[in-house]
N, C-alpha and C. Protein backbone atom coordinates (compact mmCIF):
# COMPACT_ATOMS: atom_id res chain seq x y z
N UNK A 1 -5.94 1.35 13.62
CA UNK A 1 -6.79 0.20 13.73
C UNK A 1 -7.00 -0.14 15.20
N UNK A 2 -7.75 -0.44 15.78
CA UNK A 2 -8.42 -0.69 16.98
C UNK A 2 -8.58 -1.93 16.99
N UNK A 3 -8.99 -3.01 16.50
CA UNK A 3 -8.91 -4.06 15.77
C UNK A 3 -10.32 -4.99 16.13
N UNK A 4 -11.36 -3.93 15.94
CA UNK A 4 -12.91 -4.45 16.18
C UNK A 4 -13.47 -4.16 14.53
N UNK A 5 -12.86 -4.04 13.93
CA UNK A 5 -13.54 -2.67 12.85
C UNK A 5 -13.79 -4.05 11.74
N UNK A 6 -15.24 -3.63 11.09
CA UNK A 6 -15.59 -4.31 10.14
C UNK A 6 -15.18 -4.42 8.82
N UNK A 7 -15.40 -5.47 8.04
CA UNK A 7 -14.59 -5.87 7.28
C UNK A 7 -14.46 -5.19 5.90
N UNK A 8 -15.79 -4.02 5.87
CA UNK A 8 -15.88 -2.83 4.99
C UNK A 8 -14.98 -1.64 5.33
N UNK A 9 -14.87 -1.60 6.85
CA UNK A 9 -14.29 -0.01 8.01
C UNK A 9 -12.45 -1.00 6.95
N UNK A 10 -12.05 -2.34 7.56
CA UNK A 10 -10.86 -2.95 6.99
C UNK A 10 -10.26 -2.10 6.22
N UNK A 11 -10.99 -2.55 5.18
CA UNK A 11 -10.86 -2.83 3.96
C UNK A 11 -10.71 -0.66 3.32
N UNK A 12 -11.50 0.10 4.07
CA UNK A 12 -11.22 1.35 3.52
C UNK A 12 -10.22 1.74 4.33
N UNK A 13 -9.37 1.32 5.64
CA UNK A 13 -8.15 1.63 6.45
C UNK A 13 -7.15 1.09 5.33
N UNK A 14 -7.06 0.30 5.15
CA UNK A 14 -6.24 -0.56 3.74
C UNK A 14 -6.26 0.38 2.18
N UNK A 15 -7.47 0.96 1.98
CA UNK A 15 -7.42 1.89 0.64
C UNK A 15 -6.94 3.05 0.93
N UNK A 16 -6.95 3.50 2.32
CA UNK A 16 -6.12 4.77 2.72
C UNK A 16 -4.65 4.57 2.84
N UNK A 17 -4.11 3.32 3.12
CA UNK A 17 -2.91 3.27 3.30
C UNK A 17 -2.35 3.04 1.64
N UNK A 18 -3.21 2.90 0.69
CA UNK A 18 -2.73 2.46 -0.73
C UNK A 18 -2.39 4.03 -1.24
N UNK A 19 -3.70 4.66 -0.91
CA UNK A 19 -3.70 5.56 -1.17
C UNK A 19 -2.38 6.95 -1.04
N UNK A 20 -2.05 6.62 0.42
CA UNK A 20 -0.75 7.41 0.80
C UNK A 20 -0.03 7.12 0.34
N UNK A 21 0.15 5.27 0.17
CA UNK A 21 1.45 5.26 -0.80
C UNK A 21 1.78 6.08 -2.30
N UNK A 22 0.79 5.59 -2.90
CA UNK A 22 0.35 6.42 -3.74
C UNK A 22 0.65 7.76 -4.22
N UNK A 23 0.28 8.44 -3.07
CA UNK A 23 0.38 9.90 -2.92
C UNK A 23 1.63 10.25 -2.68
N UNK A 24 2.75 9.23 -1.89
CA UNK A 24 3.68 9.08 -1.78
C UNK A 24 4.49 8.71 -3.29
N UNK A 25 4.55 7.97 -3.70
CA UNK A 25 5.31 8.14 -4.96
C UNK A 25 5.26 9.13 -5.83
N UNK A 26 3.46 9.11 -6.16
CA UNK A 26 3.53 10.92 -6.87
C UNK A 26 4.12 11.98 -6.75
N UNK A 27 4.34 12.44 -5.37
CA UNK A 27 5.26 13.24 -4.76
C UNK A 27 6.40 12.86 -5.36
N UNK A 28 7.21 11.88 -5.15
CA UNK A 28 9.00 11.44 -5.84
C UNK A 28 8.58 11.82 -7.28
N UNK A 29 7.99 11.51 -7.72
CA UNK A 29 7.84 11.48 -9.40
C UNK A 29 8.04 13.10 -9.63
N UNK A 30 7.67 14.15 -9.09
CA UNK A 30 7.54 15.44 -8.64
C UNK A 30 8.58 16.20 -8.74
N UNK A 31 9.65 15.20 -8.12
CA UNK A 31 10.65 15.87 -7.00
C UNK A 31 12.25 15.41 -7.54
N UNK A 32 11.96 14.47 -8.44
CA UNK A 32 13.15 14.17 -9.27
C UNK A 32 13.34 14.15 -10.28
N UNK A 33 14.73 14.31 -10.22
CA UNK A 33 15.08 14.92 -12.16
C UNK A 33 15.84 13.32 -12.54
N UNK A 34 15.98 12.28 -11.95
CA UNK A 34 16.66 11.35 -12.30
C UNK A 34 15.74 10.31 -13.17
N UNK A 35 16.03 9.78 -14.29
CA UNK A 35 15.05 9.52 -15.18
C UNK A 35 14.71 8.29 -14.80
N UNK A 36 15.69 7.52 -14.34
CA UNK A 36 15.45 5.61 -13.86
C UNK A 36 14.31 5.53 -12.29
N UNK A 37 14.54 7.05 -11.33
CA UNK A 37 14.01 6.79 -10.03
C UNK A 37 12.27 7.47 -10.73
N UNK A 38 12.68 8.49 -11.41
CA UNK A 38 11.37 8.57 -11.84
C UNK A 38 9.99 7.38 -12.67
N UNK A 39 11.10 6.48 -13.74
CA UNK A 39 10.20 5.13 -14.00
C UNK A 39 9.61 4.59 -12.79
N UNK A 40 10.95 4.02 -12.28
CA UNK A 40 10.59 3.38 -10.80
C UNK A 40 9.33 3.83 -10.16
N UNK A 41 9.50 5.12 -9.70
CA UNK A 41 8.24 5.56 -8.95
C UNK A 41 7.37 5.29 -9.92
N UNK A 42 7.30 5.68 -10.69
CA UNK A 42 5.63 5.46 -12.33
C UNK A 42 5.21 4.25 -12.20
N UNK A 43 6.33 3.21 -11.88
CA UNK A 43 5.89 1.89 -11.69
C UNK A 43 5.40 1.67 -10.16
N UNK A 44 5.76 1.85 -9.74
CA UNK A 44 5.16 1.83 -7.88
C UNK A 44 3.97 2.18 -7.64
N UNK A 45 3.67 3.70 -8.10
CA UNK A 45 2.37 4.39 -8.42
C UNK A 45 1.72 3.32 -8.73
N UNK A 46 1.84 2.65 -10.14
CA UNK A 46 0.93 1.78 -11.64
C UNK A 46 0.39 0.67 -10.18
N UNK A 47 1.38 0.64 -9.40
CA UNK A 47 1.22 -1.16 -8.60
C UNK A 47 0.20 -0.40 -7.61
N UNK A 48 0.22 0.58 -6.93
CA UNK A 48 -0.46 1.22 -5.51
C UNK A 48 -2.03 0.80 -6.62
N UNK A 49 -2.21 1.84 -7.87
CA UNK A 49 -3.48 2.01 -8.23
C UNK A 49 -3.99 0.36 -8.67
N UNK A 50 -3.39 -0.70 -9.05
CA UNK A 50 -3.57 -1.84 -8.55
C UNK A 50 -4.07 -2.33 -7.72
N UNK A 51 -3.47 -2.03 -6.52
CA UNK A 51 -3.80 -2.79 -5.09
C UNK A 51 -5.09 -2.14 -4.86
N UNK A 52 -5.43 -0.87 -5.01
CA UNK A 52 -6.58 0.41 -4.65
C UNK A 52 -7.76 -0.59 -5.39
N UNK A 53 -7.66 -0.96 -6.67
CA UNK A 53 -8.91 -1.61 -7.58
C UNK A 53 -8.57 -3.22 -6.59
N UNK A 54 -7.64 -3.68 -6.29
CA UNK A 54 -8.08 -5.18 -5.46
C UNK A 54 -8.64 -4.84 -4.48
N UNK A 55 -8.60 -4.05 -3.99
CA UNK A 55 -9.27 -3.76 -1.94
C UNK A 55 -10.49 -3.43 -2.76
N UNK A 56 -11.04 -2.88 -3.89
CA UNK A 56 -12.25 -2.27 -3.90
C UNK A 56 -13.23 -3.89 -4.16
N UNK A 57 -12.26 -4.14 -5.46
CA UNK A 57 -13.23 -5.52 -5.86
C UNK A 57 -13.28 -6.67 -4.29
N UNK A 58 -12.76 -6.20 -3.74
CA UNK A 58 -12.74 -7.41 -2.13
C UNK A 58 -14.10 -6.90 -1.48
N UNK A 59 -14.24 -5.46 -1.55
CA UNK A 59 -14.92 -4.83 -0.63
C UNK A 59 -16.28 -4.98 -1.63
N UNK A 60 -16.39 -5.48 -3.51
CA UNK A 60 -17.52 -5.24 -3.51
C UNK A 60 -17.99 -6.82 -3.75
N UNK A 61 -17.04 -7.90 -3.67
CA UNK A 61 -17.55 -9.26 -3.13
C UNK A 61 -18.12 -9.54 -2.06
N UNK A 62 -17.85 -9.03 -0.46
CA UNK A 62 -18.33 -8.88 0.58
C UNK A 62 -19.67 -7.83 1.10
N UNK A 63 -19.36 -6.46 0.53
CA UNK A 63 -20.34 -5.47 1.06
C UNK A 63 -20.07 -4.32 -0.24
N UNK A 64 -21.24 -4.42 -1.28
CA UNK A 64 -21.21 -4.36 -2.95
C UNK A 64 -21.33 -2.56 -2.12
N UNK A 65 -20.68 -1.38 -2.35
CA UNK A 65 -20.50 -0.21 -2.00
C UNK A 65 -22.03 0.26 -2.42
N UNK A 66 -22.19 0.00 -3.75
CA UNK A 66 -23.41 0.88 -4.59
C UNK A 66 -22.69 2.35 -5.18
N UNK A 67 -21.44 2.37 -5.19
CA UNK A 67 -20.89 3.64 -5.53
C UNK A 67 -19.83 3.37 -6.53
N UNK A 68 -18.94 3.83 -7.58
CA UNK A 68 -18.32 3.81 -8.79
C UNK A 68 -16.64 4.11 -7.69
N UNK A 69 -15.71 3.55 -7.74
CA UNK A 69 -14.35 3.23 -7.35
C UNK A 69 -13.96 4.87 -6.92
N UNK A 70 -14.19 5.66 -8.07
CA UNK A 70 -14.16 7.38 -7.82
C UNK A 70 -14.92 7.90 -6.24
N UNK A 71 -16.17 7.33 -6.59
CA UNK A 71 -17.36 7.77 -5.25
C UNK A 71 -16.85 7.47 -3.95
N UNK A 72 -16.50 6.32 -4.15
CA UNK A 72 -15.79 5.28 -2.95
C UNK A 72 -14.65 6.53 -2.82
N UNK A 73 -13.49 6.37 -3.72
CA UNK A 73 -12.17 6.83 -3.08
C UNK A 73 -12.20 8.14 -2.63
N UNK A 74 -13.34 8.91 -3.19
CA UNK A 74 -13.53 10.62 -2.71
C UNK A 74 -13.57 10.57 -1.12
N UNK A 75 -14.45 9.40 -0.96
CA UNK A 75 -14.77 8.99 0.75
C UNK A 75 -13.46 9.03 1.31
N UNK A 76 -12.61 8.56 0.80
CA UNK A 76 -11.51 8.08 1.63
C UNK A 76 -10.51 9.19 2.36
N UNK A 77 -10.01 9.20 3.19
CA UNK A 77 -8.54 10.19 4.35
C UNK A 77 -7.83 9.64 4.09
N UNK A 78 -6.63 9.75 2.89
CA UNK A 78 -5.07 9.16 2.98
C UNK A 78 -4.47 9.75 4.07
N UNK A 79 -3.37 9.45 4.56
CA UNK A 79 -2.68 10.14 5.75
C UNK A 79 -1.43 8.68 6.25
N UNK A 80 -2.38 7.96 5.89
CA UNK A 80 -1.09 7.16 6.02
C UNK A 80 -0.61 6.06 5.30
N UNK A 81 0.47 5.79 5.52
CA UNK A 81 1.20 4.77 4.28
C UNK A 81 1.19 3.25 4.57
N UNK A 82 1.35 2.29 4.18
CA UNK A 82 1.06 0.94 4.74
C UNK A 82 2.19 1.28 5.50
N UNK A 83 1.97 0.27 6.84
CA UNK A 83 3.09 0.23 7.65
C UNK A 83 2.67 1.18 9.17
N UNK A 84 1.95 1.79 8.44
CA UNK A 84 1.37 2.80 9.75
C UNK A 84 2.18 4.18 9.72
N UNK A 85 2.80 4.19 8.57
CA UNK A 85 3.87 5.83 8.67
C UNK A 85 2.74 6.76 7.71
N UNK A 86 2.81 7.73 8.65
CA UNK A 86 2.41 9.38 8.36
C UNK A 86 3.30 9.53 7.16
N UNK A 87 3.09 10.10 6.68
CA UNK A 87 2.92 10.55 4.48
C UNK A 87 4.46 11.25 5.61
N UNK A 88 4.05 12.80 5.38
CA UNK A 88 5.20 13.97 5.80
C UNK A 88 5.72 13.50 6.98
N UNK A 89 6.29 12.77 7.62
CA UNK A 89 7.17 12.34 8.50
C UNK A 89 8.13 11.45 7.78
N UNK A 90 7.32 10.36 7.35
CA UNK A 90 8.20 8.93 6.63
C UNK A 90 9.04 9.83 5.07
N UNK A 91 8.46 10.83 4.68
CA UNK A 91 9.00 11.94 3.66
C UNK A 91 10.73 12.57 4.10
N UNK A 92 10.32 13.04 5.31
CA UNK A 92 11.60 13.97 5.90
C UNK A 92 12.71 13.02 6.63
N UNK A 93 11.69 11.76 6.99
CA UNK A 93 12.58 11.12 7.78
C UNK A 93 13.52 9.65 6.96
N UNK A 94 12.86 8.99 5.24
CA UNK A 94 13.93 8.38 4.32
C UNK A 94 14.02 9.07 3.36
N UNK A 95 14.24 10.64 3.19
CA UNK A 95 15.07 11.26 2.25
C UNK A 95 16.33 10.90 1.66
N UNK A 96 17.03 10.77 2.51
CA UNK A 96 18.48 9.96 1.68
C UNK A 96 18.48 8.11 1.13
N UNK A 97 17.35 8.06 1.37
CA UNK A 97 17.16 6.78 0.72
C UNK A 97 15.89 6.40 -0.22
N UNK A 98 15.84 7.64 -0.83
CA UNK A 98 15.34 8.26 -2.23
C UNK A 98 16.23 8.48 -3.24
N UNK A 99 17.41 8.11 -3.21
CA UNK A 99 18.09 8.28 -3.96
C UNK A 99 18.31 7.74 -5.13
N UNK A 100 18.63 6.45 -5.16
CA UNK A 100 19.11 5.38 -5.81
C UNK A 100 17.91 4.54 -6.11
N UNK A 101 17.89 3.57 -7.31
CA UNK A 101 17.29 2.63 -7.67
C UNK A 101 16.84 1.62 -6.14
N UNK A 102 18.44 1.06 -5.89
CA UNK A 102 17.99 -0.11 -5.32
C UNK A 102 17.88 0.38 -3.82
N UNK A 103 18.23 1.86 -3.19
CA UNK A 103 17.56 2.15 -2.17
C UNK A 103 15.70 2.47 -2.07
N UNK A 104 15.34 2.70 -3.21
CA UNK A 104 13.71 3.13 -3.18
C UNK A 104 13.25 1.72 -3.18
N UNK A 105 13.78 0.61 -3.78
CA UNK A 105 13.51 -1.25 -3.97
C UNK A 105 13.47 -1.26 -2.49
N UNK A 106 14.44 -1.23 -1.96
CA UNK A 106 14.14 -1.69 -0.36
C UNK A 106 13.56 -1.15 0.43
N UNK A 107 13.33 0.25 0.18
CA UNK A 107 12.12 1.19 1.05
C UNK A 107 11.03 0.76 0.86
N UNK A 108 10.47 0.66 -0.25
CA UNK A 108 9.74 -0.28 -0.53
C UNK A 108 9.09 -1.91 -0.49
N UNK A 109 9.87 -2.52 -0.57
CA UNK A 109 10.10 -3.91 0.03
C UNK A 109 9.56 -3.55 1.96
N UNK A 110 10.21 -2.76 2.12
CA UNK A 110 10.01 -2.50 3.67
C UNK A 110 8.63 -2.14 4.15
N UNK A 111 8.20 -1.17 3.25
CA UNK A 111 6.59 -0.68 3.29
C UNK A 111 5.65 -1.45 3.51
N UNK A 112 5.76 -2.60 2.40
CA UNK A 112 5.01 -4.16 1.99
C UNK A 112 5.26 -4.94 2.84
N UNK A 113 6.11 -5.10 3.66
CA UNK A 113 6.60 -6.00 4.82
C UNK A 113 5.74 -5.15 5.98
N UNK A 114 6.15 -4.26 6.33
CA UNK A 114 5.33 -3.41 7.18
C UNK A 114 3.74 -3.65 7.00
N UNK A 115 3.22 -3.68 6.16
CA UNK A 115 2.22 -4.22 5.75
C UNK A 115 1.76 -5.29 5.87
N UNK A 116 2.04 -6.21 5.64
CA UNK A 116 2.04 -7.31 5.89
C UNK A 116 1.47 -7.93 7.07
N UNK A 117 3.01 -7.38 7.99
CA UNK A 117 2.59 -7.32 9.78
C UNK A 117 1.74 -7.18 10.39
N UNK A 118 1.24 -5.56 9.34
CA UNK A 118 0.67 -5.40 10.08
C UNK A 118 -1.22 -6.36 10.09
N UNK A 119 -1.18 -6.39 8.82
CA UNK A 119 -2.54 -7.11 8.46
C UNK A 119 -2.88 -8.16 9.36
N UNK A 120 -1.32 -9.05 9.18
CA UNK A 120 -1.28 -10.19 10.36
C UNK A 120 -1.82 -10.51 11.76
N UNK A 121 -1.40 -9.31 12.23
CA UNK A 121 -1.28 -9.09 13.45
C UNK A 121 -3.00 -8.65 13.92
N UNK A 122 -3.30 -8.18 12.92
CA UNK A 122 -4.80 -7.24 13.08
C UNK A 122 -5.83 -8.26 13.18
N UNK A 123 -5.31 -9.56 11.99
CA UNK A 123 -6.66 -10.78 11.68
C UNK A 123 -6.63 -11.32 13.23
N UNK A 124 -5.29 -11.59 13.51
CA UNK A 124 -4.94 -12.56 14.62
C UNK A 124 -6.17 -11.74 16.15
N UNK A 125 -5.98 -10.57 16.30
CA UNK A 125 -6.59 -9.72 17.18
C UNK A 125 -8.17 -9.83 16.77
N UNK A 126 -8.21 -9.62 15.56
CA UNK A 126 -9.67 -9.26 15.01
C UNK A 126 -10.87 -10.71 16.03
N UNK A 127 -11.72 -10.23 15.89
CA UNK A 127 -13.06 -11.02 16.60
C UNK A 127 -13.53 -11.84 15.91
N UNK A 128 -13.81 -10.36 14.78
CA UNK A 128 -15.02 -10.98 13.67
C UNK A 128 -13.97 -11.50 12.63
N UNK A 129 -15.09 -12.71 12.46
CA UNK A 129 -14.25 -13.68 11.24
C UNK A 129 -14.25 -13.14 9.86
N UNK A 130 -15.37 -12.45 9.69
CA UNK A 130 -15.62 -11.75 7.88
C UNK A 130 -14.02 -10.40 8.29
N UNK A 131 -13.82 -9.67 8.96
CA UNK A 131 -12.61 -8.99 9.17
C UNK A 131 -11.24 -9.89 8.74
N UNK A 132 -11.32 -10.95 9.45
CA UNK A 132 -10.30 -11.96 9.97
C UNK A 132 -10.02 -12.01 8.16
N UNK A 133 -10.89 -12.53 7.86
CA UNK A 133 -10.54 -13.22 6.22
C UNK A 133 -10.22 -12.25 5.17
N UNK A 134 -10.56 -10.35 5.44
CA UNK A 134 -10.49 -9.72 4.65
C UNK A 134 -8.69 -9.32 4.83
N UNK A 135 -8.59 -9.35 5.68
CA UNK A 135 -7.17 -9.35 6.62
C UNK A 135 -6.14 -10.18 6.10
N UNK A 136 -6.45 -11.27 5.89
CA UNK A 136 -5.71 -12.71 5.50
C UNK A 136 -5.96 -12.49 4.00
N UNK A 137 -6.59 -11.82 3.04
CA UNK A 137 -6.65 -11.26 1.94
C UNK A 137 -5.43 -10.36 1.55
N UNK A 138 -5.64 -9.16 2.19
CA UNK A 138 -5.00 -8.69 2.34
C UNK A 138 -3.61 -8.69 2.60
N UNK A 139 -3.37 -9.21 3.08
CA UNK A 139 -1.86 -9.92 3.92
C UNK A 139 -1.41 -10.67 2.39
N UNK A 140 -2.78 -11.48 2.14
CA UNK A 140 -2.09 -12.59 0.54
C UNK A 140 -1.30 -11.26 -0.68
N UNK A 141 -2.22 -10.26 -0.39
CA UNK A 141 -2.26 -9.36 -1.38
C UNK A 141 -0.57 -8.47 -1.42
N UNK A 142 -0.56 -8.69 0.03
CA UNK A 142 1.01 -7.62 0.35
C UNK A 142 2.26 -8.92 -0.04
N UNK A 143 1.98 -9.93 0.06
CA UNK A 143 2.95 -11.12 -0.59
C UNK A 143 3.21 -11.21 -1.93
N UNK A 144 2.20 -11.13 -2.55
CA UNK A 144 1.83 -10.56 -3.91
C UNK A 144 3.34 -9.35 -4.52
N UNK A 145 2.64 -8.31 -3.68
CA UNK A 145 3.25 -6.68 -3.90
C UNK A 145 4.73 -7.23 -3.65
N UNK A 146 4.94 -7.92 -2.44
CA UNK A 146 6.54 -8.31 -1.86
C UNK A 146 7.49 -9.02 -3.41
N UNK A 147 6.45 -10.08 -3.98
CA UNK A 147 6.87 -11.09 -5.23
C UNK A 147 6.95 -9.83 -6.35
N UNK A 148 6.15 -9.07 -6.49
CA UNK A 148 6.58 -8.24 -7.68
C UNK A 148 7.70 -7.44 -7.25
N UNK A 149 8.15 -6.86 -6.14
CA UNK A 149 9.34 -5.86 -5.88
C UNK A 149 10.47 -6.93 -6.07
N UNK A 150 10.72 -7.62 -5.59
CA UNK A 150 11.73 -9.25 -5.38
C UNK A 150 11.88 -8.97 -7.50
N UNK A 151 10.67 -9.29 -8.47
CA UNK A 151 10.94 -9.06 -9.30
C UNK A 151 11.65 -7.92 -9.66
N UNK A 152 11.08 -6.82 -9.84
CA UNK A 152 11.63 -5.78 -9.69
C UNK A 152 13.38 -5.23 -9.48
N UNK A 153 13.76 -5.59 -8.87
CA UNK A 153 15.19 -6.18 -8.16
C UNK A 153 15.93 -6.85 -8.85
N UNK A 154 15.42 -7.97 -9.14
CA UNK A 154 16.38 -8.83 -10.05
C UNK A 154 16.41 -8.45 -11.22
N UNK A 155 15.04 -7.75 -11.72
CA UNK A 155 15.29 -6.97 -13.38
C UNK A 155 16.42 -5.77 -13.26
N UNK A 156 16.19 -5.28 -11.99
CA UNK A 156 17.40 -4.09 -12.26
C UNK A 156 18.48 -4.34 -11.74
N UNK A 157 18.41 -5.91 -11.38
CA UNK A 157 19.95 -6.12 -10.85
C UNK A 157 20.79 -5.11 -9.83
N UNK A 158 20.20 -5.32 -8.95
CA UNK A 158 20.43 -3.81 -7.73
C UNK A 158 20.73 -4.51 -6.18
N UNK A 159 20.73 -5.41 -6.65
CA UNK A 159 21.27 -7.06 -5.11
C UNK A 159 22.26 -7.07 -5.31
């Protein structure tokens, strides 16, 4: 983010980072034989493709695409994860904290926080006000994601 970028350019930097996550859990779902980390991820995934349909419906209240959610997301470069981490780096580099239930809860939790920040930080910089507000959307949206993991947690009792 550069933090000039319009509130459509936003808003598809935001569907790429859903997207990696995304792509990121699919991968765990992949890669483990443990049946509880595998729900977990199924559920993480279920929440990413969530957030992917809120950034779209934001983006078609403001600037209506003219294209079907598919058309749109073909457009899109995942590569990175909210938070600003590269897919295959943030992969090699919390491997051992893929393990466990309530270690993937807080990797997670962490992602969404990372997120968060960063949205924050971007409106605060941003110029343009239609950015500013998609930003502060956004940001509402990662509080959101934060309140469902917090749930999450206390259902599996992992605090």
């Amino acid at each position: 983010m550069r933090g000039d970028e319009t509130p459509s350019e936003m808003i598809a930097l935001a569907y790429g980072m859903e997207m990696g996550l995304g792509a990121f859990y699919q991968n765990l779902i992949e890669t483990t034989e443990d049946a509880d980390l595998k729900a977990l991820f199924n559920k993480l995934a279920e929440i990413e493709g969530h957030h992917k349909q809120r950034l779209f419906d934001v983006l078609t209240e403001i600037e209506p695409p003219g294209k079907s959610i598919e058309e749109y997301e073909a457009e899109i470069k995942p590569g990175i994860l909210e938070g600003g981490f590269k897919l295959d780096d943030f992969m090699q580099k919390n491997e051992s904290y893929l393990q466990t239930v309530s270690d993937v809860l807080e990797l997670a939790m962490m992602l969404e926080t990372q997120a968060l920040d960063l949205y924050l930080r971007f409106a605060d910089k941003s110029a343009d006000s239609g950015s500013q507000q998609v930003l502060f959307k956004l940001a509402d949206e990662e509080k959101s994601h934060l309140e469902a993991l917090g749930q999450l947690i206390e259902k599996k009792s992992v605090v």
